[in-house]
Every structure is written in C-alpha cells, then in structure tokens.
PDB file of N, CA and C in Angstrom:
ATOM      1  N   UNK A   1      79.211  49.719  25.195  1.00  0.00           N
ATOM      2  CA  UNK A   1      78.868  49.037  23.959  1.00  0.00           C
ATOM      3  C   UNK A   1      79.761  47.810  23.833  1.00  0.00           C
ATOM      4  N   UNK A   2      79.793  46.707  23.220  1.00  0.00           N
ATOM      5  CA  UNK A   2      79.891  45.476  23.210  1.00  0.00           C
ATOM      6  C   UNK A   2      80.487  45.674  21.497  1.00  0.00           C
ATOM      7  N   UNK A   3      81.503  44.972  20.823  1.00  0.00           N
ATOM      8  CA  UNK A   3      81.554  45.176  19.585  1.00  0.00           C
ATOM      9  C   UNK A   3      81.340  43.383  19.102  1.00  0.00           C
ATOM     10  N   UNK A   4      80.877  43.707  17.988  1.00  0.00           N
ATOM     11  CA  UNK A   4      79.736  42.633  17.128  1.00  0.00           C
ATOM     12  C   UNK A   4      80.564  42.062  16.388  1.00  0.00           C
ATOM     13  N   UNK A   5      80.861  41.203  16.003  1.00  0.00           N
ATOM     14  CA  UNK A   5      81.068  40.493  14.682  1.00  0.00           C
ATOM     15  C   UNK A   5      80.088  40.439  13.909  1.00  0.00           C
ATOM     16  N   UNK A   6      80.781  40.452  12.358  1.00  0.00           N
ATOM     17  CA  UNK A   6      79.428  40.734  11.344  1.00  0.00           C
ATOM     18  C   UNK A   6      79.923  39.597  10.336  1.00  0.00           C
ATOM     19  N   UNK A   7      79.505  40.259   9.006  1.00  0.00           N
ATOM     20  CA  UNK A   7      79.439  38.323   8.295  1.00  0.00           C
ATOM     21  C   UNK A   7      80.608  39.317   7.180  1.00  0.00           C
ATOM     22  N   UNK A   8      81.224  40.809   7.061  1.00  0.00           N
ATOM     23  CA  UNK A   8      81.558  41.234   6.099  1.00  0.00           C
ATOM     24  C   UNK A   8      82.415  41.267   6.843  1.00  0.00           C
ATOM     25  N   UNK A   9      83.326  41.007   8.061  1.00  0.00           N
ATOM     26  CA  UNK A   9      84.363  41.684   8.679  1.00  0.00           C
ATOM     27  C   UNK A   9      85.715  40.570   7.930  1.00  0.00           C
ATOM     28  N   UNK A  10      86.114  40.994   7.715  1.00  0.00           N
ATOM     29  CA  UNK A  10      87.693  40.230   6.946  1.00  0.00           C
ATOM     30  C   UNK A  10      88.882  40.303   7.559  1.00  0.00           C
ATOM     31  N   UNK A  11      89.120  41.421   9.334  1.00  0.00           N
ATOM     32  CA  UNK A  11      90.161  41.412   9.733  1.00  0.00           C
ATOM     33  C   UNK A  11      89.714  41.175  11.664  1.00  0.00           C
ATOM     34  N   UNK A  12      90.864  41.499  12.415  1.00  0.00           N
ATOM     35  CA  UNK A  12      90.844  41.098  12.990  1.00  0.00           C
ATOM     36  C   UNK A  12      91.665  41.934  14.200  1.00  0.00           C
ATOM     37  N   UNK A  13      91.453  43.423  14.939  1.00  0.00           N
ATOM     38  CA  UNK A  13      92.315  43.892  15.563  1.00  0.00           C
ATOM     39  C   UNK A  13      92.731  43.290  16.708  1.00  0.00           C
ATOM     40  N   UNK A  14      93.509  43.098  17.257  1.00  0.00           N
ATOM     41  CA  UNK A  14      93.689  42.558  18.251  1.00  0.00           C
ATOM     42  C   UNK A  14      94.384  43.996  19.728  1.00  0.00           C
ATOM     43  N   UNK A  15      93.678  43.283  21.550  1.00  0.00           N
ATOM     44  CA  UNK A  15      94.076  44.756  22.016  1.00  0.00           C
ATOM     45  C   UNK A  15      95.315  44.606  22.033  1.00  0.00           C
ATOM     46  N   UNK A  16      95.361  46.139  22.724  1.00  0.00           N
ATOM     47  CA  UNK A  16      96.520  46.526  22.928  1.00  0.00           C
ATOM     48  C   UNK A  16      97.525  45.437  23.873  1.00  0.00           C
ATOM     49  N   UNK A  17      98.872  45.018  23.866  1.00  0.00           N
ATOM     50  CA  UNK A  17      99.195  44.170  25.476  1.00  0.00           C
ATOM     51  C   UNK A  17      99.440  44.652  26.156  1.00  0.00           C
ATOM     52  N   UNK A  18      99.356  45.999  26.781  1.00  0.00           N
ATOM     53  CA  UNK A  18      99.427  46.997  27.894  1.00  0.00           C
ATOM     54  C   UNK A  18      97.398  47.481  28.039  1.00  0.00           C
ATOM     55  N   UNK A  19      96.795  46.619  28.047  1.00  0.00           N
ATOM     56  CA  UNK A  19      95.502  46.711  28.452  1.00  0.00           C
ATOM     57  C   UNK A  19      94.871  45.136  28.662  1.00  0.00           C
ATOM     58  N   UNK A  20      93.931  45.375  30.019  1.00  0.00           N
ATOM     59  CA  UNK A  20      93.445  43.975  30.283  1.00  0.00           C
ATOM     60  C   UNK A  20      91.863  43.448  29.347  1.00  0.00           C
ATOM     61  N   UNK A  21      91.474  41.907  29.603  1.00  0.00           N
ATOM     62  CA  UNK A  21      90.523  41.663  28.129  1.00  0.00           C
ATOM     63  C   UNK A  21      89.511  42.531  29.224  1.00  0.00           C
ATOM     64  N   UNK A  22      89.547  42.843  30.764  1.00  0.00           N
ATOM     65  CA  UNK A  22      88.168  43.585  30.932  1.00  0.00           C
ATOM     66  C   UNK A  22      88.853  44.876  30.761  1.00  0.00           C
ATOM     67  N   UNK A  23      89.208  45.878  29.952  1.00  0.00           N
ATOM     68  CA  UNK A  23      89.549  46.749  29.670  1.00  0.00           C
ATOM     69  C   UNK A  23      89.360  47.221  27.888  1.00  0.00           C
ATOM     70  N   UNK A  24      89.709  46.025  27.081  1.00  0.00           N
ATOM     71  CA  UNK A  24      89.770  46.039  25.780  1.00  0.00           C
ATOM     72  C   UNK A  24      89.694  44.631  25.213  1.00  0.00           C
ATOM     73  N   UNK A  25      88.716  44.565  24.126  1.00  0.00           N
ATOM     74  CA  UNK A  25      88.992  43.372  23.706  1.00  0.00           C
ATOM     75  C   UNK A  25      89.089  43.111  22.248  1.00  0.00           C
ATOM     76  N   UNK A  26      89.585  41.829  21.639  1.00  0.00           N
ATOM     77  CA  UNK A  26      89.721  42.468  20.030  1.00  0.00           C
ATOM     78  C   UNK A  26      88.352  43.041  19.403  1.00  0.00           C
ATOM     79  N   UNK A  27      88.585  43.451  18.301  1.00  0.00           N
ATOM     80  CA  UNK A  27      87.723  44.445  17.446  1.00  0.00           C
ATOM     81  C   UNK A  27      87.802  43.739  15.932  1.00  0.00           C
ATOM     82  N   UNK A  28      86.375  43.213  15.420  1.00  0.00           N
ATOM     83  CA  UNK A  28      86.332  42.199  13.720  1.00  0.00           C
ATOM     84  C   UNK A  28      85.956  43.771  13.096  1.00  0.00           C
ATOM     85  N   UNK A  29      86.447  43.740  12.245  1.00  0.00           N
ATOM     86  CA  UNK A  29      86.610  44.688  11.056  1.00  0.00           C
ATOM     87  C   UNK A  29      86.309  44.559   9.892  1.00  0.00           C
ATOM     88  N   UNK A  30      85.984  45.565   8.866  1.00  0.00           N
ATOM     89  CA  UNK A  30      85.712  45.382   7.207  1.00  0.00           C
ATOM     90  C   UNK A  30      86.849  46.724   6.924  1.00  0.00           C
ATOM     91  N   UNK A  31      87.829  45.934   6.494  1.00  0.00           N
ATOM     92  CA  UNK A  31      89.101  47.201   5.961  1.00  0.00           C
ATOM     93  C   UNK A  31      88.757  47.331   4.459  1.00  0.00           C
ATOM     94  N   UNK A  32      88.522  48.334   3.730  1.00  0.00           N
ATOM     95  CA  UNK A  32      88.171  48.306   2.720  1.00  0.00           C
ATOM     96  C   UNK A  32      88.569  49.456   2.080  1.00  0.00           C
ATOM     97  N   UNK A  33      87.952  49.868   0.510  1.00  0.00           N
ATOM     98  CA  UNK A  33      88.164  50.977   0.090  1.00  0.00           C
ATOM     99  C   UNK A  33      86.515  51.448  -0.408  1.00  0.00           C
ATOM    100  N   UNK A  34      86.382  52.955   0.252  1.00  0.00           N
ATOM    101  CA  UNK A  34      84.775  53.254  -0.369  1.00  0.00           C
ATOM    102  C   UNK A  34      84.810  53.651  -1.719  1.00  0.00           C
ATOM    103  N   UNK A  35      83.275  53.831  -2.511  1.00  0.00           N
ATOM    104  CA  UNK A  35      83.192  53.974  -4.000  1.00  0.00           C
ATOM    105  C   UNK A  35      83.996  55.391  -4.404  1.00  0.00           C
ATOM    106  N   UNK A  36      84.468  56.124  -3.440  1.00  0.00           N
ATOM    107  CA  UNK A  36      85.151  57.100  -3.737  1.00  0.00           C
ATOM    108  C   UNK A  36      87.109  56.790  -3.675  1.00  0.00           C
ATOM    109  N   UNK A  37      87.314  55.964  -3.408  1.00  0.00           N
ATOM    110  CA  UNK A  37      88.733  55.397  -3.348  1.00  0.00           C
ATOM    111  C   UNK A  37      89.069  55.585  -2.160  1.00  0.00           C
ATOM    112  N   UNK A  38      88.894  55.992  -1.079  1.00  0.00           N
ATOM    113  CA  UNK A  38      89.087  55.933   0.224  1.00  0.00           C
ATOM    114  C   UNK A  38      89.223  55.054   1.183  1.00  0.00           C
ATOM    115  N   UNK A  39      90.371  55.071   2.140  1.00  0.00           N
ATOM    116  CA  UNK A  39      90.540  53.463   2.855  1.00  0.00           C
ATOM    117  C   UNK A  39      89.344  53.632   3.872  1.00  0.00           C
ATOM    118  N   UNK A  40      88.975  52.675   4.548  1.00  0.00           N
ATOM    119  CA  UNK A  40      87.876  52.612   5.598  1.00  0.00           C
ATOM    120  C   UNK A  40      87.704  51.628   6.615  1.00  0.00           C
ATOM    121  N   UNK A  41      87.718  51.353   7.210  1.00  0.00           N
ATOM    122  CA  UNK A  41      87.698  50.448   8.294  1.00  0.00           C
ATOM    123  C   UNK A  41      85.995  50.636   9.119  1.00  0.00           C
ATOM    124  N   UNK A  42      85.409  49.718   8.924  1.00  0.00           N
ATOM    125  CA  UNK A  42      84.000  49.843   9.763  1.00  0.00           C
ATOM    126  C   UNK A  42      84.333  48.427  10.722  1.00  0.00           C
ATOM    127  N   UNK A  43      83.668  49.020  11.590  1.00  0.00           N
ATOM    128  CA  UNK A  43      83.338  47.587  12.890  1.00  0.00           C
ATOM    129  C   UNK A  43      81.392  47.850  12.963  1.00  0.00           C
ATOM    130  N   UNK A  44      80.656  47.052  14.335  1.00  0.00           N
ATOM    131  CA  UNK A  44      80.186  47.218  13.959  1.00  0.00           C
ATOM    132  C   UNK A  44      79.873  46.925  16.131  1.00  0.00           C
ATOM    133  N   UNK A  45      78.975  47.631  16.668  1.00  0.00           N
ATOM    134  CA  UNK A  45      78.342  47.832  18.333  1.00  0.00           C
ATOM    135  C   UNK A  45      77.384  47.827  18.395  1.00  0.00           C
ATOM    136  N   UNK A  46      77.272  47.013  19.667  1.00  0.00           N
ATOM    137  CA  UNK A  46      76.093  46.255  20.000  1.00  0.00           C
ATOM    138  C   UNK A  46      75.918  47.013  21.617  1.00  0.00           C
ATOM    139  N   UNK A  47      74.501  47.695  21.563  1.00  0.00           N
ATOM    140  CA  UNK A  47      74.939  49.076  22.873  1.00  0.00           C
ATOM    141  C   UNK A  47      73.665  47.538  24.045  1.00  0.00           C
ATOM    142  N   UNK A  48      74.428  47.813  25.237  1.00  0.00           N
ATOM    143  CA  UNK A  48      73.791  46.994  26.183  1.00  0.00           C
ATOM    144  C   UNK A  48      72.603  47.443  26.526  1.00  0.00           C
ATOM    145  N   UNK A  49      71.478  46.697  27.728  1.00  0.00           N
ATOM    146  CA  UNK A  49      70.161  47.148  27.778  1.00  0.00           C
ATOM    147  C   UNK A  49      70.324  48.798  28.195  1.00  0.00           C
ATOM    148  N   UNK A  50      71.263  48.990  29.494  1.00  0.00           N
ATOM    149  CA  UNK A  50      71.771  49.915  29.750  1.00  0.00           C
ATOM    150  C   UNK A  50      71.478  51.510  29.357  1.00  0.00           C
ATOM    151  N   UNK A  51      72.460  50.995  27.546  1.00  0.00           N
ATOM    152  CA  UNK A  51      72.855  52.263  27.058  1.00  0.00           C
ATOM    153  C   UNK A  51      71.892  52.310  26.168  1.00  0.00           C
ATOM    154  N   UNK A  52      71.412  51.262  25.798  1.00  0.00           N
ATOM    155  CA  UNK A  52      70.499  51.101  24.823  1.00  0.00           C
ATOM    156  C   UNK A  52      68.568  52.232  25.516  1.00  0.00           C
ATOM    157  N   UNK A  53      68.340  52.198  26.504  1.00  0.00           N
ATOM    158  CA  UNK A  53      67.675  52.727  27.629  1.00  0.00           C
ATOM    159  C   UNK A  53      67.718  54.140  27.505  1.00  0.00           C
ATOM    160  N   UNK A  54      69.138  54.343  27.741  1.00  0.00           N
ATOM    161  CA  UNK A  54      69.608  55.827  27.945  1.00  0.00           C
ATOM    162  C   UNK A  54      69.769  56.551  26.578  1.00  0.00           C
ATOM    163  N   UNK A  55      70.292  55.419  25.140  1.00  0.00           N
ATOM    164  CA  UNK A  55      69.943  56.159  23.935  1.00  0.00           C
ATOM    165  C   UNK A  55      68.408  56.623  23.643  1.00  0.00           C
ATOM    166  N   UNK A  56      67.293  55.605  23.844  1.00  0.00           N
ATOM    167  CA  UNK A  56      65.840  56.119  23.836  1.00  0.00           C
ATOM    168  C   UNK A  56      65.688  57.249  24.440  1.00  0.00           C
ATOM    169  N   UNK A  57      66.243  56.847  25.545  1.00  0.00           N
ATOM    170  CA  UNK A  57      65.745  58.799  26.569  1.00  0.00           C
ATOM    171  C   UNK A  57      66.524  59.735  26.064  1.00  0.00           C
ATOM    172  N   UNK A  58      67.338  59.879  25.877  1.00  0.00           N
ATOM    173  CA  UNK A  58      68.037  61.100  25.696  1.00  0.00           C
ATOM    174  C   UNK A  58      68.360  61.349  24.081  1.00  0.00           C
ATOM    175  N   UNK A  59      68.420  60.008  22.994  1.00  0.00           N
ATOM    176  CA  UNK A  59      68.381  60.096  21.493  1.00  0.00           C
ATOM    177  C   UNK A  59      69.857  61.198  21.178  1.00  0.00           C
ATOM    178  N   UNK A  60      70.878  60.565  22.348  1.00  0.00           N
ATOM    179  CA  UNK A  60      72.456  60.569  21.764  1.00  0.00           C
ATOM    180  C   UNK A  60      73.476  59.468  21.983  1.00  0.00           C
ATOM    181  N   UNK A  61      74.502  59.372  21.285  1.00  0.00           N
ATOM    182  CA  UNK A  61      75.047  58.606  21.386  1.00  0.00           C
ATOM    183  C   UNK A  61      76.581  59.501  21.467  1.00  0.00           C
ATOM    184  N   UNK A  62      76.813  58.612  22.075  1.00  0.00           N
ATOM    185  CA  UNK A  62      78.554  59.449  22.427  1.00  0.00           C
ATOM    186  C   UNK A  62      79.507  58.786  21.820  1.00  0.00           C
ATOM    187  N   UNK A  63      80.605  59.612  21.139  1.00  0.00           N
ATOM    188  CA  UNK A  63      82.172  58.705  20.339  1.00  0.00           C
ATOM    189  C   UNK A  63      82.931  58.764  21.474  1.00  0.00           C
ATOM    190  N   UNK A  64      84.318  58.188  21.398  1.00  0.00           N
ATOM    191  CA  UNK A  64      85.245  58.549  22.534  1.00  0.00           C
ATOM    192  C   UNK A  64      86.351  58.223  21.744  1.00  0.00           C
ATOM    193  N   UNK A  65      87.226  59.101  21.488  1.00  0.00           N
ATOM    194  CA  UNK A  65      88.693  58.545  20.925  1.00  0.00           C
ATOM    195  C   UNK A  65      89.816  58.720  22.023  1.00  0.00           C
ATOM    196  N   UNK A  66      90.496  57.642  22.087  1.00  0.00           N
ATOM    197  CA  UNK A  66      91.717  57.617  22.904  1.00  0.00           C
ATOM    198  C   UNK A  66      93.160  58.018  22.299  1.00  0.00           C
ATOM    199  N   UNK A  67      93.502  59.369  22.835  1.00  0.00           N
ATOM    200  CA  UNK A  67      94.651  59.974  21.999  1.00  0.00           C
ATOM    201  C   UNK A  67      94.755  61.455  22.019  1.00  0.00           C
ATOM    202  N   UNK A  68      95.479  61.797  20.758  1.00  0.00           N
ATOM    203  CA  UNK A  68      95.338  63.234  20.598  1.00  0.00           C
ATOM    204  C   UNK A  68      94.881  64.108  19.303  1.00  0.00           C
ATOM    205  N   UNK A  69      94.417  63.035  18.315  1.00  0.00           N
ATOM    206  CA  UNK A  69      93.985  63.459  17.132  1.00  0.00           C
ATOM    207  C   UNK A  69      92.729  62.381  16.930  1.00  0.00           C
ATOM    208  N   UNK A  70      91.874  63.124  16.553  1.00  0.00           N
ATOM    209  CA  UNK A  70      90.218  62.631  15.956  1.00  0.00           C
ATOM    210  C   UNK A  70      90.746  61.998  14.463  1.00  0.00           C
ATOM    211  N   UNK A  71      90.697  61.306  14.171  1.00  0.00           N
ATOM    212  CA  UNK A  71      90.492  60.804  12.917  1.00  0.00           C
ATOM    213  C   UNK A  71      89.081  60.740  11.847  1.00  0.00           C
ATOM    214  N   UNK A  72      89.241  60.966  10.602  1.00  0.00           N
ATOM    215  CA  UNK A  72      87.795  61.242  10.183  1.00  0.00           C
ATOM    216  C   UNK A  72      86.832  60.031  10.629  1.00  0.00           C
ATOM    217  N   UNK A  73      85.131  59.633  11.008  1.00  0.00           N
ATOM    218  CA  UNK A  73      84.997  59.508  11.071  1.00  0.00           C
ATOM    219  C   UNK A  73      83.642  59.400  10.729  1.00  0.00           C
ATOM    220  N   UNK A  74      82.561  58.516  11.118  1.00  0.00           N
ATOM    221  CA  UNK A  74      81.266  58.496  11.127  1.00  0.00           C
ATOM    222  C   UNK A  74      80.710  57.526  12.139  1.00  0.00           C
ATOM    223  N   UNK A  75      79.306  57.961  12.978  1.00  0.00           N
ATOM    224  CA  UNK A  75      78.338  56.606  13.256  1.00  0.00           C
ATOM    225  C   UNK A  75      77.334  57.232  12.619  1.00  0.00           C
ATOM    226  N   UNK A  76      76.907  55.785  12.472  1.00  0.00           N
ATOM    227  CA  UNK A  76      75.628  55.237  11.676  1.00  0.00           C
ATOM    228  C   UNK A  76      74.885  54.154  12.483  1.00  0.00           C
ATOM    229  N   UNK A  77      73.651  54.330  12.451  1.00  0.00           N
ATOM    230  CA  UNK A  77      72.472  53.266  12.735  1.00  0.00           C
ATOM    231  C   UNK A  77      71.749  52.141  11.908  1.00  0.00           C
ATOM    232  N   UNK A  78      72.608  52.620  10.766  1.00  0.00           N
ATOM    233  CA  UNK A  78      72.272  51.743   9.687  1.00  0.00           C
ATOM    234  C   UNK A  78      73.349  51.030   8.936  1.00  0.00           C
ATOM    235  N   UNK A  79      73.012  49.766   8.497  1.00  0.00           N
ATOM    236  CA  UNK A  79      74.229  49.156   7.929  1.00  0.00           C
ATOM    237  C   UNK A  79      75.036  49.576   7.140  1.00  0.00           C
ATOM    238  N   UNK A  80      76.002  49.572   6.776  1.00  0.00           N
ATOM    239  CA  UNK A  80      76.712  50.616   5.297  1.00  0.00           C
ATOM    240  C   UNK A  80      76.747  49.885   4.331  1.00  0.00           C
ATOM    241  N   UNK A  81      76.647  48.462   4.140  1.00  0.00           N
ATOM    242  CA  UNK A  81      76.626  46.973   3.496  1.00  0.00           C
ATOM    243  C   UNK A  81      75.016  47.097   2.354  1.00  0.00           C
TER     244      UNK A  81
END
C-alpha cells in the first residue's frame, strides 16, 4: 500500500533514520480528538493494482504492526471525514 495525502491531514510523520525511503517513507496525518474525547491519528492508503487485485479475490485486507503491542485501532473503506 502506498500512503495518500489527504486535504484534512495537519501533520506530518516523518521515517524512522535507521530505515531507508525504499523501506519507509513519511506518513500525512489528521491528529485529532474523536466526538467521544479520544486522541486519534488517521492516515489514509492507497493499495496498488497488485493488492488492490488480490483484495477483490480474496475480500481481506491485512494490518501489520511493527513491535510488541497492538495499539487500538481500526480500518475502514470509507472516509471518517
């Protein structure tokens, strides 16, 4: 997946410097708080012809966190905006 810039993103992660740009590259963000008071951070992926192919056939999509704790989360197919 490819990550998108959107027109709501207000920040700006930048990678890691112990990773190369074909390895990681920055990440535009919407850091925010939801209607429930909660902090949130959305980005927003753009899946290549590829994966995009392999989501039709198979109708999953895979997370991947790097680490040792899942953080709460969600995907969505639809805008949250």
């Amino acid at each position: 997946m490819i990550a998108a810039s959107f027109e709501e993103a207000n920040k700006v992660f930048d990678k890691p410097t112990t990773m190369s740009h074909d390895e990681c590259e920055s990440l535009s963000v919407l850091q925010s708080i939801d209607q429930n008071g909660n902090p949130v951070i959305v980005s927003c992926w753009k899946p290549t012809q590829e994966e995009l192919d392999e989501i039709t056939k198979t109708k999953r999509v895979w997370c991947i966190f790097y680490g040792t704790g899942i953080p709460p989360h969600c995907l969505s197919g639809i805008k949250p905006f």
